[in-house]
PDB file of N, CA and C in Angstrom:
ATOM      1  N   UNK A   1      97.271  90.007 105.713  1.00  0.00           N
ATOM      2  CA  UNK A   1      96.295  90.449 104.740  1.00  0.00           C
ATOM      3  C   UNK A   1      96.731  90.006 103.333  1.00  0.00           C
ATOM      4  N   UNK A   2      95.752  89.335 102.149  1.00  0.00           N
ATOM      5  CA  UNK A   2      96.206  89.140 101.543  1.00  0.00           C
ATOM      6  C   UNK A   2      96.596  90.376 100.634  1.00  0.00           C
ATOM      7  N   UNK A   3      97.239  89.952  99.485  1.00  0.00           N
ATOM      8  CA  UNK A   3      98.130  90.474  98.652  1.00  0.00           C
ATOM      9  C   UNK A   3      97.539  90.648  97.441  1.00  0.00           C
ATOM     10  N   UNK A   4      96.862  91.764  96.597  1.00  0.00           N
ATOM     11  CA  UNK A   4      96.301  91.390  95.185  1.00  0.00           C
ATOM     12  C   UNK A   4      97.394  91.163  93.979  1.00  0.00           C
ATOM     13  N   UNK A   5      98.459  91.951  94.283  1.00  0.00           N
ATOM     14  CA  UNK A   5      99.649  91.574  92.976  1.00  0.00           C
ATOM     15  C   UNK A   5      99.990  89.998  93.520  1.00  0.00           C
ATOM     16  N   UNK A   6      99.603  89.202  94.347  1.00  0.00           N
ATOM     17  CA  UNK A   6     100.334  87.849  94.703  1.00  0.00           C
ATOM     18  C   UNK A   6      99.531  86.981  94.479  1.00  0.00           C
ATOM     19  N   UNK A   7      97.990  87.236  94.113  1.00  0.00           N
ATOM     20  CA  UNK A   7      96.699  86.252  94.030  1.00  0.00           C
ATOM     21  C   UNK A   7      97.749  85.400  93.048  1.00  0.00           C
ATOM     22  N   UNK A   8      96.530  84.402  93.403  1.00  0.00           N
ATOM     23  CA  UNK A   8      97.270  83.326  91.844  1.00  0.00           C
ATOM     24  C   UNK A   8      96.490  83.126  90.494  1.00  0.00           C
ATOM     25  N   UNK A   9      97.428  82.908  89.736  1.00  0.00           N
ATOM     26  CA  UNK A   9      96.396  83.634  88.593  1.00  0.00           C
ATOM     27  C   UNK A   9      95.178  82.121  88.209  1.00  0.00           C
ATOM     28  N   UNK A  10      94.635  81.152  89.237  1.00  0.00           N
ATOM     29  CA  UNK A  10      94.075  79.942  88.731  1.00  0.00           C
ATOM     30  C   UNK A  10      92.621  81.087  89.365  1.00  0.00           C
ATOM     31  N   UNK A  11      92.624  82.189  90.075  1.00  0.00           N
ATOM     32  CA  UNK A  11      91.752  82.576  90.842  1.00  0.00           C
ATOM     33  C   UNK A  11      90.542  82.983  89.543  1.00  0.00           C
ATOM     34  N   UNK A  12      89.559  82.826  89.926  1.00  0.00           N
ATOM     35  CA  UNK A  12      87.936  83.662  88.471  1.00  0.00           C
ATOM     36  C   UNK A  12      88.123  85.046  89.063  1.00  0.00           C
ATOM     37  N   UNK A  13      88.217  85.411  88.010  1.00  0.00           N
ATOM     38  CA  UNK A  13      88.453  87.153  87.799  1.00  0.00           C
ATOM     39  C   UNK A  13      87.379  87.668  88.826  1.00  0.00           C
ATOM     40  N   UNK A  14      87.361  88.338  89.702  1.00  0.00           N
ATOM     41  CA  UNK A  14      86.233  89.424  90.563  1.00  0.00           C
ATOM     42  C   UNK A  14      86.870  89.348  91.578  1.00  0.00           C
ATOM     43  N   UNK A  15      86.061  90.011  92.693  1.00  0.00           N
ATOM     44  CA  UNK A  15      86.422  90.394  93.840  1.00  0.00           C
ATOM     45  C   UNK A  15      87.304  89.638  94.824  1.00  0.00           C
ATOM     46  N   UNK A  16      86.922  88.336  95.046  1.00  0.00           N
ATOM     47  CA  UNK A  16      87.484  86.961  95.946  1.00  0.00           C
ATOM     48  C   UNK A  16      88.621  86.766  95.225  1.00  0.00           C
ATOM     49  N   UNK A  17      89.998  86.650  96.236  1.00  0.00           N
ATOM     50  CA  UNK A  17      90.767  85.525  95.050  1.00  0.00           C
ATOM     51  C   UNK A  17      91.918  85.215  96.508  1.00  0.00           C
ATOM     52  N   UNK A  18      92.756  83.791  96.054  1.00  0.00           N
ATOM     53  CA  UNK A  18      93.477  83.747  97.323  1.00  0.00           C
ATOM     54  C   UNK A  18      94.419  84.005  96.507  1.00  0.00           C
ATOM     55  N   UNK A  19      95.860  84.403  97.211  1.00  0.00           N
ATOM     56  CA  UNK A  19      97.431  84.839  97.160  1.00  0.00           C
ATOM     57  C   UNK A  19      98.057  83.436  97.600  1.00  0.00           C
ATOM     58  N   UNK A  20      99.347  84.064  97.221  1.00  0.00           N
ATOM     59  CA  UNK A  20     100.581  82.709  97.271  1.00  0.00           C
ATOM     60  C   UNK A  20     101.088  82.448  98.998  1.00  0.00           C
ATOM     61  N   UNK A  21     100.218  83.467 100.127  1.00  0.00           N
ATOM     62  CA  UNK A  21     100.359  82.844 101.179  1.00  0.00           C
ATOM     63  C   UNK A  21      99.140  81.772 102.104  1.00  0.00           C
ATOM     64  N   UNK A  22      98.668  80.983 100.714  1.00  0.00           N
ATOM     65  CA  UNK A  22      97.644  80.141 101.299  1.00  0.00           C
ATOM     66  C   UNK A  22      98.460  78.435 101.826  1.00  0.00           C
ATOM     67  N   UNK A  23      98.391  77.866 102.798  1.00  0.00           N
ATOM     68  CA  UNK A  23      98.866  77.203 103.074  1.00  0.00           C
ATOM     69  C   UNK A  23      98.672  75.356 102.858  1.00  0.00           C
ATOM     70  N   UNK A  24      97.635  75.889 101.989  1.00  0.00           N
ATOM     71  CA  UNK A  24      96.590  74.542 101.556  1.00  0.00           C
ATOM     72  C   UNK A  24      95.648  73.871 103.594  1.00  0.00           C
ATOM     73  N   UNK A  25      94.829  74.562 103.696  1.00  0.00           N
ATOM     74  CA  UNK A  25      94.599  73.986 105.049  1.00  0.00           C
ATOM     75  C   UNK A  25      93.313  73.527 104.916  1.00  0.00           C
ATOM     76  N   UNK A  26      92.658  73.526 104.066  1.00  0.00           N
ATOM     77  CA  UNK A  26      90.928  73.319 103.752  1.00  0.00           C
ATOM     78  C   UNK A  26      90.367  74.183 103.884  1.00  0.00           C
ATOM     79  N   UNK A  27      90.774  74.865 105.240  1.00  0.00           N
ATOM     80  CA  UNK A  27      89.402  75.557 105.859  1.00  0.00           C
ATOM     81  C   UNK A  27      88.093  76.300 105.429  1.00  0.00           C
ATOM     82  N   UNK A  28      89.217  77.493 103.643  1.00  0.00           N
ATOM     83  CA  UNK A  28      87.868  78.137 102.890  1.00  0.00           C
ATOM     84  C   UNK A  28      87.371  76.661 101.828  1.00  0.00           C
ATOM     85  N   UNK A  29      87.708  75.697 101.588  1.00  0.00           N
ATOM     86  CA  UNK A  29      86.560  74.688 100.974  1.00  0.00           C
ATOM     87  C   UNK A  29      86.142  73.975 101.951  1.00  0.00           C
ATOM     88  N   UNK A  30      86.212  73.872 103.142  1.00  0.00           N
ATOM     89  CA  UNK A  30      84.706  73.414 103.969  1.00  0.00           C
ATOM     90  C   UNK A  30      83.867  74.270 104.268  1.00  0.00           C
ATOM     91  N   UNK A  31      84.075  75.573 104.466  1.00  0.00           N
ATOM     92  CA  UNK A  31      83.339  76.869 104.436  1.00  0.00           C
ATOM     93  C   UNK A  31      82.311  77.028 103.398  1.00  0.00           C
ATOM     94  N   UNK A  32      83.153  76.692 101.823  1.00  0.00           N
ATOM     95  CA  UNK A  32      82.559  77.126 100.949  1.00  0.00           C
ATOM     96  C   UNK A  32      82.847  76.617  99.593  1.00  0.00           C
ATOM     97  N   UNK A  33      82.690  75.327  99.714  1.00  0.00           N
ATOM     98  CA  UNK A  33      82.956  74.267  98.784  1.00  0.00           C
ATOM     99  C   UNK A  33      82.693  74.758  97.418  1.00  0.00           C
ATOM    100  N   UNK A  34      81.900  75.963  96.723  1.00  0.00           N
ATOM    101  CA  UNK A  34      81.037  75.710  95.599  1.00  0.00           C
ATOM    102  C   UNK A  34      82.160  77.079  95.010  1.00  0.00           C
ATOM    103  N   UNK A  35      83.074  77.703  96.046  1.00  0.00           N
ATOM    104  CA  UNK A  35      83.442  78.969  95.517  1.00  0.00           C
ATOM    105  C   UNK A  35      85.221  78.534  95.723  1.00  0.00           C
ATOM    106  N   UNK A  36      85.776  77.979  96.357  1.00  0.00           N
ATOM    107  CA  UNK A  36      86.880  77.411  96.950  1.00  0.00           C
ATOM    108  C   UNK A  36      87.440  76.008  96.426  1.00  0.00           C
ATOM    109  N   UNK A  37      88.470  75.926  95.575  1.00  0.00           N
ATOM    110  CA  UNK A  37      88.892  74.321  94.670  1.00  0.00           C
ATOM    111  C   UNK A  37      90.277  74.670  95.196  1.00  0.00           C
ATOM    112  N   UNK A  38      90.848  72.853  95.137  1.00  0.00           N
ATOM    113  CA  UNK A  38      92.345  73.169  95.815  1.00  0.00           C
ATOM    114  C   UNK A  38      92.891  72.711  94.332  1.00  0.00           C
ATOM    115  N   UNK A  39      93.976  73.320  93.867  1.00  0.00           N
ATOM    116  CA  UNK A  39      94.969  73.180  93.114  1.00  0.00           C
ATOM    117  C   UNK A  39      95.985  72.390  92.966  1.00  0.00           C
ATOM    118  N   UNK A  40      95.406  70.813  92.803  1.00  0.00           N
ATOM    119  CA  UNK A  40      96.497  70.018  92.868  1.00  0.00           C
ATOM    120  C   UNK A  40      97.655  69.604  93.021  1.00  0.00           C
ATOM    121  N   UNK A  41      98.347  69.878  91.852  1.00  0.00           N
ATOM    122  CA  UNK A  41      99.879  70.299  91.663  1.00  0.00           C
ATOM    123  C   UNK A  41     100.320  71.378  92.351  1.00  0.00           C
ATOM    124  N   UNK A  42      99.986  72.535  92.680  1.00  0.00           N
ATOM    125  CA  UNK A  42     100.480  73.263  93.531  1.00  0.00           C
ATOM    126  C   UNK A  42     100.548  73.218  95.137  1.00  0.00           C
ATOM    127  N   UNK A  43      99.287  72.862  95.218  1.00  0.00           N
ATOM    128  CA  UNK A  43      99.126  72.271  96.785  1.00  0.00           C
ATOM    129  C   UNK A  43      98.387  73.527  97.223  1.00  0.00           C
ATOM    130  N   UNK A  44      97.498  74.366  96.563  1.00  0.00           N
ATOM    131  CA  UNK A  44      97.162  75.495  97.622  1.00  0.00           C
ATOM    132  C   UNK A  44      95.649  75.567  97.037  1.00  0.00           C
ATOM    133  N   UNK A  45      94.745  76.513  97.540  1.00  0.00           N
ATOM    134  CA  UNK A  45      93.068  77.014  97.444  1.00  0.00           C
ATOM    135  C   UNK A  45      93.011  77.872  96.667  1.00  0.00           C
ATOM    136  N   UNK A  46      92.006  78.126  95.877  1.00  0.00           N
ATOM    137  CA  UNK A  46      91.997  79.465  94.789  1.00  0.00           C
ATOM    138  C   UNK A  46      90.454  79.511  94.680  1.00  0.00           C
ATOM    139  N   UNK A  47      90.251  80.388  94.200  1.00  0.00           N
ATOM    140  CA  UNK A  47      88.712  80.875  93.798  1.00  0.00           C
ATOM    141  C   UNK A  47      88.414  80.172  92.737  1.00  0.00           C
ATOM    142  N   UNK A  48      87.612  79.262  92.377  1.00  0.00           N
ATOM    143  CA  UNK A  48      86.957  78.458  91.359  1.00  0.00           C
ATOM    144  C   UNK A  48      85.655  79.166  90.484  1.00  0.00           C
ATOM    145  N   UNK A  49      85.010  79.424  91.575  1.00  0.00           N
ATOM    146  CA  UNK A  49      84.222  80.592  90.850  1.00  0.00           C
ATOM    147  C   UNK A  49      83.790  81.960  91.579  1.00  0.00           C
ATOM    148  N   UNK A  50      83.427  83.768  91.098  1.00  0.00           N
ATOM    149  CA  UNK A  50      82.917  83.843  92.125  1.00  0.00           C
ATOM    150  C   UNK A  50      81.646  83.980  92.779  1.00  0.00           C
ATOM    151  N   UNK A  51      81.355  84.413  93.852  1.00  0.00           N
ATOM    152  CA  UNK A  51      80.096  84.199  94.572  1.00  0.00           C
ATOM    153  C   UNK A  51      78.707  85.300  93.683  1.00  0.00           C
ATOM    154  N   UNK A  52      77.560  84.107  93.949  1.00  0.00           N
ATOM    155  CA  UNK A  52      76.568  84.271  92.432  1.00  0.00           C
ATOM    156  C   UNK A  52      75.863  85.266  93.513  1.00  0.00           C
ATOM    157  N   UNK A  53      75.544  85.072  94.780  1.00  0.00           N
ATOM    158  CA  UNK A  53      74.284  85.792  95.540  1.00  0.00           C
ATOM    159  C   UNK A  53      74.911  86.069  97.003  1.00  0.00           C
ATOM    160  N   UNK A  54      73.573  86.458  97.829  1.00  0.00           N
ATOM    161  CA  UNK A  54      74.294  86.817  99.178  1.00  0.00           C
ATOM    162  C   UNK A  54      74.701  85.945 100.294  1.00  0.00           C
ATOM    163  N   UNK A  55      74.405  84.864  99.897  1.00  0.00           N
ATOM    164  CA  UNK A  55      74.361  83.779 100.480  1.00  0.00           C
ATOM    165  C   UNK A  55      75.905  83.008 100.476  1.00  0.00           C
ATOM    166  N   UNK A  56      76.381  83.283  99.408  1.00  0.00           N
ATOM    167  CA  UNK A  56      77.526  82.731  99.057  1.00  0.00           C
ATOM    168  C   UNK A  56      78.745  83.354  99.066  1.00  0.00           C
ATOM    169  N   UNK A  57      78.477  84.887  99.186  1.00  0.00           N
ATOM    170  CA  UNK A  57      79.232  86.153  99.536  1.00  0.00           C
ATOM    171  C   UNK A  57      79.199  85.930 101.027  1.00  0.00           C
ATOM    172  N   UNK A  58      78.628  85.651 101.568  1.00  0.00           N
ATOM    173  CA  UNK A  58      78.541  85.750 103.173  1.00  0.00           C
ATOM    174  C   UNK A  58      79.971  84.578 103.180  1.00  0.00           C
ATOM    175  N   UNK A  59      79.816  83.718 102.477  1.00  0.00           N
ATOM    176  CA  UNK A  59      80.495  82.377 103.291  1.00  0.00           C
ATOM    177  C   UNK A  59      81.506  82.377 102.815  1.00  0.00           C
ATOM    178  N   UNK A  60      82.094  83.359 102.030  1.00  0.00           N
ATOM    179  CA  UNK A  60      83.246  83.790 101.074  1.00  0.00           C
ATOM    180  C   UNK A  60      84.257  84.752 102.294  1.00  0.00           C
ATOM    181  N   UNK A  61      83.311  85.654 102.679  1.00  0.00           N
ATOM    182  CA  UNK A  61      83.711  86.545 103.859  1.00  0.00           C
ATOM    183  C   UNK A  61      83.846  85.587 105.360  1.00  0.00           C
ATOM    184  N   UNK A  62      83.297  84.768 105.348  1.00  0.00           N
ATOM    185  CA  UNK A  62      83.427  83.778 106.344  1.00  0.00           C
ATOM    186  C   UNK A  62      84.873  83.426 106.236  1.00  0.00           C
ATOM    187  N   UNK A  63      85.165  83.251 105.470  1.00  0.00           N
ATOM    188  CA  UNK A  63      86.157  82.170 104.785  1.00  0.00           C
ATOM    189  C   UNK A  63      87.110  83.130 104.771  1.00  0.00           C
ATOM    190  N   UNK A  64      87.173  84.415 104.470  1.00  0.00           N
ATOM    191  CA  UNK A  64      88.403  84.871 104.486  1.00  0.00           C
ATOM    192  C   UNK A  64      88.647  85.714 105.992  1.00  0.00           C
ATOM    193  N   UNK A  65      87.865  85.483 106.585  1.00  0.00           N
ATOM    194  CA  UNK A  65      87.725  86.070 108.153  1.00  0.00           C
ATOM    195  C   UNK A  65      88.362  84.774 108.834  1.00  0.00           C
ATOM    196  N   UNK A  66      88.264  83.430 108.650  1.00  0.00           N
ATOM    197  CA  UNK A  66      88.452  82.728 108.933  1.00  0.00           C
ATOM    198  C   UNK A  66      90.301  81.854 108.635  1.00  0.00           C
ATOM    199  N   UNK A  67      90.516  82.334 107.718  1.00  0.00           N
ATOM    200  CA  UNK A  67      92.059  82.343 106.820  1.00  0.00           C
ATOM    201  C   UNK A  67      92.855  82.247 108.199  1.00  0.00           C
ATOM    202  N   UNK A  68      93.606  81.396 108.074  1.00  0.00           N
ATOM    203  CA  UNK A  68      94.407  81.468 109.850  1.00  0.00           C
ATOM    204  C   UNK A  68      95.788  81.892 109.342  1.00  0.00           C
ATOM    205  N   UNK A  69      96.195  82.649 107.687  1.00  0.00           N
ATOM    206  CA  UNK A  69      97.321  83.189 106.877  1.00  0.00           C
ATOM    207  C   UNK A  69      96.981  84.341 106.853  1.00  0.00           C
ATOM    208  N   UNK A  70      95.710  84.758 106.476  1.00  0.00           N
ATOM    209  CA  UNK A  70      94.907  85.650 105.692  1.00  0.00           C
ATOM    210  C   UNK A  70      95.499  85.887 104.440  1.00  0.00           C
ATOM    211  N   UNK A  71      95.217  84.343 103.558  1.00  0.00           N
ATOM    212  CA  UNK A  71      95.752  84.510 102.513  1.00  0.00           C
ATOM    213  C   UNK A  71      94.219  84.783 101.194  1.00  0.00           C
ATOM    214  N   UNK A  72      93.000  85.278 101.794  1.00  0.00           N
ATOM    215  CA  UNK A  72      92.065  85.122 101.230  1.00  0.00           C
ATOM    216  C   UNK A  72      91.820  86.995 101.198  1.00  0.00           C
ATOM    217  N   UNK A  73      91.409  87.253  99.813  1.00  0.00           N
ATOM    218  CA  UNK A  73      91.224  88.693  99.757  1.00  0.00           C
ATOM    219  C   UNK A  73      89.842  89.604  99.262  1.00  0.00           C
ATOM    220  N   UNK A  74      89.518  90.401  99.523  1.00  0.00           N
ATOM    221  CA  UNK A  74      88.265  90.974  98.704  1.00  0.00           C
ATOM    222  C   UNK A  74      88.695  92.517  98.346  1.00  0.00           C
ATOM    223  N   UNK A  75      88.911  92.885  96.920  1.00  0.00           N
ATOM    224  CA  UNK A  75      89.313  93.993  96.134  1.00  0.00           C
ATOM    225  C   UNK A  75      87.751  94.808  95.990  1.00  0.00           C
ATOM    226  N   UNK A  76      86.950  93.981  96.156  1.00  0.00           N
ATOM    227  CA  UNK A  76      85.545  94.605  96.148  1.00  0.00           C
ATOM    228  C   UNK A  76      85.316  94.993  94.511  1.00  0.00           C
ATOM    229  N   UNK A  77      86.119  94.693  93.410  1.00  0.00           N
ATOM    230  CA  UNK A  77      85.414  94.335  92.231  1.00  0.00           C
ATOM    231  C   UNK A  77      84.772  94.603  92.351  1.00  0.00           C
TER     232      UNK A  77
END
């Protein structure tokens, strides 16, 4: 489960954010390309922005259901 004191701080402030046990694997930016950016230099996934509607909340929860770390979290912000 992720970790909220471990998110990383590249994450957009709200509910979604990934932690320092993301392994860089793609999986939440093929899920959810528009909410999910990989972090170059670090090598790992973070929240880019977060989700505007329900549509995009769904695939956010996809995505962290899907986490094969469960390094993806929802504080429910």
């Amino acid at each position: 489960m992720a970790e909220r004191h471990n998110r990383w701080p590249d994450n957009a402030k709200g509910a979604f954010y990934v932690d320092d046990n993301c392994i860089d694997c793609n999986l939440c930016r093929e899920i959810s390309p528009e909410i999910f950016r990989r972090q170059e230099e670090g090598g790992f996934s973070y929240v880019f922005r977060q989700p505007e509607n329900d549509d995009e909340k769904a695939r956010c929860r996809e995505a962290l259901e899907s986490c094969p770390v469960s390094a993806i979290g929802d504080d429910g912000e």
